[in-house]
Protein backbone atom coordinates (compact mmCIF):
# COMPACT_ATOMS: atom_id res chain seq x y z
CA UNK A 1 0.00 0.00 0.00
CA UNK A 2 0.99 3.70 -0.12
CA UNK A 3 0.88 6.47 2.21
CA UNK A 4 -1.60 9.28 2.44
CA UNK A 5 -0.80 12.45 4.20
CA UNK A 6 -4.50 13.73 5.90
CA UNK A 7 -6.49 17.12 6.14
CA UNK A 8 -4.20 17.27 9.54
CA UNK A 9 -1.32 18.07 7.92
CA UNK A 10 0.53 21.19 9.61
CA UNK A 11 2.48 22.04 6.15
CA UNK A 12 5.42 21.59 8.28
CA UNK A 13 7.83 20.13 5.45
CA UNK A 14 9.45 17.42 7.63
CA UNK A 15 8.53 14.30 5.19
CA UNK A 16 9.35 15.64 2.19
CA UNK A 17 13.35 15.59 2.43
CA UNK A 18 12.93 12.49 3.67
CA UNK A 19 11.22 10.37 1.17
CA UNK A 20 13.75 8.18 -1.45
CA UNK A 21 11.08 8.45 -4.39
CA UNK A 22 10.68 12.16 -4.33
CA UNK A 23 6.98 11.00 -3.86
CA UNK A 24 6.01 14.05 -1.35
CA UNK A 25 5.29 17.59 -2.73
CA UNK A 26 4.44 20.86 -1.21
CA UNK A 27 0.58 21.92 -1.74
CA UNK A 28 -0.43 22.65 -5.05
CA UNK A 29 3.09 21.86 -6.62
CA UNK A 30 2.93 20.06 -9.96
CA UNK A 31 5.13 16.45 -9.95
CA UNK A 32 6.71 14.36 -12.13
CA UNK A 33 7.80 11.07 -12.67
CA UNK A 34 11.19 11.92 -12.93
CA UNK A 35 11.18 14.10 -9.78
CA UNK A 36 14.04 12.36 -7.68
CA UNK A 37 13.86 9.16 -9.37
CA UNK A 38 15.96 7.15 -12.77
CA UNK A 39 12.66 7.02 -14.79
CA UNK A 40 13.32 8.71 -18.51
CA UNK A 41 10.42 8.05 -21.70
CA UNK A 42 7.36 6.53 -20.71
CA UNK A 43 6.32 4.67 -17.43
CA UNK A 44 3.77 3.15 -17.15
CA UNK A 45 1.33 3.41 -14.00
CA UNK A 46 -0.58 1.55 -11.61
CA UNK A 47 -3.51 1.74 -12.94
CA UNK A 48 -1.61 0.21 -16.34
CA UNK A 49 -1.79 3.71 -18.44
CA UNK A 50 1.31 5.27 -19.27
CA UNK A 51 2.63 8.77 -19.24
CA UNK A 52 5.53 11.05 -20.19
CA UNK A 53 8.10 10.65 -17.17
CA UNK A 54 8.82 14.58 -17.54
CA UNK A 55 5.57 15.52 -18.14
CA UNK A 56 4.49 17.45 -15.44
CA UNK A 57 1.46 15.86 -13.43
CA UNK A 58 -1.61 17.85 -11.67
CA UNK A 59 -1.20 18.46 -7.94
CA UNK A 60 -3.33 15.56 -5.39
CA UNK A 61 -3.95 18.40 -3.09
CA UNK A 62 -3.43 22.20 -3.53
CA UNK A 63 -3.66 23.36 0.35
CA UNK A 64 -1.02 20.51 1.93
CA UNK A 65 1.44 18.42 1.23
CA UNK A 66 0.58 14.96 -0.27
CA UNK A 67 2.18 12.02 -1.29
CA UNK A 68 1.71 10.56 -5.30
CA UNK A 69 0.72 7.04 -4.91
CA UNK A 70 2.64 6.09 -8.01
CA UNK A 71 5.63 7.06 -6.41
CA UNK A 72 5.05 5.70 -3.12
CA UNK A 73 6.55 2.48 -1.78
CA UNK A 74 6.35 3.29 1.95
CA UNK A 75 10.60 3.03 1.93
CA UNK A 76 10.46 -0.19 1.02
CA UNK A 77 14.01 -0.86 -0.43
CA UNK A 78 15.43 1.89 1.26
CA UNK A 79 14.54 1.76 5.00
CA UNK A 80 12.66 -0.58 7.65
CA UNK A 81 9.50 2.09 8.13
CA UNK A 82 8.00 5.03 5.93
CA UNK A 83 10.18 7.85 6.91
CA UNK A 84 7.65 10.55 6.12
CA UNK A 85 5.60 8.75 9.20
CA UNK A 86 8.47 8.69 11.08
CA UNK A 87 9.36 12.40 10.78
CA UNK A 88 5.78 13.76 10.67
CA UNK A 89 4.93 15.50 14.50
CA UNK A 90 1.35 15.56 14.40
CA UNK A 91 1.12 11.06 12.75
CA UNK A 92 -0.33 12.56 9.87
CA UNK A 93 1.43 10.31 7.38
CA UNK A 94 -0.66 6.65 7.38
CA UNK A 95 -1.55 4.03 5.22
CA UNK A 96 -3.76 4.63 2.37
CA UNK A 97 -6.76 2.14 2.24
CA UNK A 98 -7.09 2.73 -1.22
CA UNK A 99 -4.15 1.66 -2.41
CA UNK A 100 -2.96 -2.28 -1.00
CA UNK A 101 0.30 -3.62 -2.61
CA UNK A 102 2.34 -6.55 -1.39
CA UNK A 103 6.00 -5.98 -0.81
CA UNK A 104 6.60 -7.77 -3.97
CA UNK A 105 4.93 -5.06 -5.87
CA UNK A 106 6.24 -2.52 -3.54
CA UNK A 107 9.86 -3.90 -4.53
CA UNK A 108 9.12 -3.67 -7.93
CA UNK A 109 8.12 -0.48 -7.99
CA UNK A 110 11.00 1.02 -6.57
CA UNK A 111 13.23 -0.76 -8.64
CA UNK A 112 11.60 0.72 -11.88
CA UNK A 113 12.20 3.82 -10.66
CA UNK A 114 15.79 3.70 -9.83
CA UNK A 115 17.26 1.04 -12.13
C-alpha cells in the first residue's frame, strides 16, 4: 500500500526531504515522474496507463502536502519504516486504504524507478 498524508497536515515540510522516491510535494506543486527518481520516456502506472516521465502531473492536493501514490513504496528498499511517518509531529502520514500492494509489488516499484 501507499501512504496518504491527511487534512491534519501542519504544512510543516518534515517528510518531504525524507522520502527516497521524491513522492512528497508541497501543496499545489505540480510532480513528475522523474522528480528524484531514474525514470526517462514513458512509465507506465498503476492503474496500467502510461505517461511522459517529464511531463508534469496535476497536484493531489493544492492546500497541503501529499504524497503521489505512483511514487510511493512506503521506503520499502530503502529503510525498515515510511520515513515521512516517522518524521511527521502531528502522525499525519498513514496508510492509504485505497491503495494495497504486497512488498513484492512494492519492490518492484521502486526498482523501476531507480534502475
Amino acid at each position: 500500500m501507499a501512504i496518504m498524508i491527511t487534512e491534519e497536515c501542519i504544512n510543516c515540510g518534515a517528510c518531504e526531504p525524507e522520502c527516497p522516491n521524491n513522492a512528497i510535494y508541497e501543496g499545489g506543486a505540480e510532480w513528475r515522474f522523474s522528480d528524484g527518481t531514474n525514470v526517462k520516456g514513458m512509465f507506465k502506472r498503476m492503474d496500467g496507463s502510461s505517461v511522459d516521465a517529464d511531463a508534469a502531473q496535476t497536484p493531489v492536493s493544492m492546500d497541503t502536502y501529499y504524497i503521489v501514490s505512483d511514487k510511493c513504496t512506503e521506503c520499502v528498499g530503502f529503510h525498515d519504516e515510511p520515513q515521512c511517518a516517522s518524521v511527521c509531529p502531528v502522525d499525519c502520514c498513514v496508510d492509504d486504504p485505497n491503495f494495497r500492494e504486497s512488498k513484492e509489488a512494492l519492490t518492484g516499484k521502486k526498482d523501476a524507478m531507480h534502475s
